[in-house]
C-alpha atoms as a PDB file:
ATOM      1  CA  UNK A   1      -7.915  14.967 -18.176  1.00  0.00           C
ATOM      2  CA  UNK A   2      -8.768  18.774 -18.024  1.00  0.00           C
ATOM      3  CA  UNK A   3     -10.624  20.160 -15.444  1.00  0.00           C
ATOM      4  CA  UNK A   4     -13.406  20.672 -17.739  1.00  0.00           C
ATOM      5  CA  UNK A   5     -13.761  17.211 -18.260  1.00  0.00           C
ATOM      6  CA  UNK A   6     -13.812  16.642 -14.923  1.00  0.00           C
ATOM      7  CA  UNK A   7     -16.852  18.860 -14.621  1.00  0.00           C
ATOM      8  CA  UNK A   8     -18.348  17.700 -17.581  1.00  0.00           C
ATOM      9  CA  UNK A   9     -17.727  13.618 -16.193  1.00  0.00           C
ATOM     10  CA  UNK A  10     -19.434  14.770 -12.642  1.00  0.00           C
ATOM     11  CA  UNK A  11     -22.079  16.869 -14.245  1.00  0.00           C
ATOM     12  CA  UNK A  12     -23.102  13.767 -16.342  1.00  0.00           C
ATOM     13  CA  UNK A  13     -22.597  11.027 -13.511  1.00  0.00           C
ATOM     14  CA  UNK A  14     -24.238  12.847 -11.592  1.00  0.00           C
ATOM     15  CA  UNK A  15     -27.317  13.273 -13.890  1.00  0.00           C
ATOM     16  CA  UNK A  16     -27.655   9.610 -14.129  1.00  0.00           C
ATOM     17  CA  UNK A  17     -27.511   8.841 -11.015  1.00  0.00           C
ATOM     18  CA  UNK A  18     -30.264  11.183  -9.910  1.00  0.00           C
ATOM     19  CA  UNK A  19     -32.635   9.706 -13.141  1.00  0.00           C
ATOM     20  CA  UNK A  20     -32.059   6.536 -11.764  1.00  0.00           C
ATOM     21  CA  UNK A  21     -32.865   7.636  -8.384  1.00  0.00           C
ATOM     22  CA  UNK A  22     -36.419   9.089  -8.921  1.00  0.00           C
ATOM     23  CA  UNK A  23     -37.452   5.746 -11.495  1.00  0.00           C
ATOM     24  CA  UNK A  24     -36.944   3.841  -8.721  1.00  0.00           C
ATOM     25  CA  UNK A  25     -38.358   5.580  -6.336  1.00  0.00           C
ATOM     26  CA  UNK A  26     -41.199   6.352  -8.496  1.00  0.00           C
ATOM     27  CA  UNK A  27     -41.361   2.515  -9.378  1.00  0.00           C
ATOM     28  CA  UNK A  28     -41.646   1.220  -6.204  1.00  0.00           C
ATOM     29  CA  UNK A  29     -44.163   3.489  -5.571  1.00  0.00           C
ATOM     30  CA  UNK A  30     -46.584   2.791  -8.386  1.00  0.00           C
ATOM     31  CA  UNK A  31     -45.578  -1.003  -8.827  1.00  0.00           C
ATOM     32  CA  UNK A  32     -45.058  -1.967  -4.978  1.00  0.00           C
ATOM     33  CA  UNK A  33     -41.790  -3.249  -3.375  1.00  0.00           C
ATOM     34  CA  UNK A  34     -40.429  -6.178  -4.660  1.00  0.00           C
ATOM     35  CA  UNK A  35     -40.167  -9.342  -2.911  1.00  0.00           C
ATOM     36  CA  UNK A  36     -36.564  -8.879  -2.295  1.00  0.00           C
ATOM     37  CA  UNK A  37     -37.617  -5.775  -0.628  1.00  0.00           C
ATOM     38  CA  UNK A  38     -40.853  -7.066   1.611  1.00  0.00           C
ATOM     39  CA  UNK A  39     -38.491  -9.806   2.475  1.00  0.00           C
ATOM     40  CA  UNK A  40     -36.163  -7.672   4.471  1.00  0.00           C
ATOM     41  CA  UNK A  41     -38.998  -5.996   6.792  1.00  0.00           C
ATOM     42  CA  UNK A  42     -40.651  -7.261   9.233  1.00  0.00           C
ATOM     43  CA  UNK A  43     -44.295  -8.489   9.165  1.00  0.00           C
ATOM     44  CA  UNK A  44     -46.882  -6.994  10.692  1.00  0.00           C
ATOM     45  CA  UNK A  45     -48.046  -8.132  14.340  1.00  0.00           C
ATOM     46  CA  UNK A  46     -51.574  -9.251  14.812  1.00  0.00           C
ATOM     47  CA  UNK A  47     -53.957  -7.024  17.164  1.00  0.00           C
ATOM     48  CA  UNK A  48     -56.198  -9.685  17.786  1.00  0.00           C
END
């Protein structure tokens, strides 16, 4: 593998992986967390 296509294979990878990223981020802001993720935090103490 050339050097170029070692660019070219991080340029692209790293692409994706910034796409997928900001969907999800931008998912779980317009749709909510999932249950997997509400699961994990704690819930919220009662003031009364």
């Amino acid at each position: 593998m050339t050097s170029i296509e070692q660019v070219a294979t991080l340029a692209t990878f790293g692409s994706v992986w910034a796409v997928l990223a900001v969907g999800h981020n931008l998912a779980d802001h317009v749709f909510g967390q999932s249950d997997h993720q509400a699961g994990s935090k704690a819930a919220p103490s009662p003031t009364a």
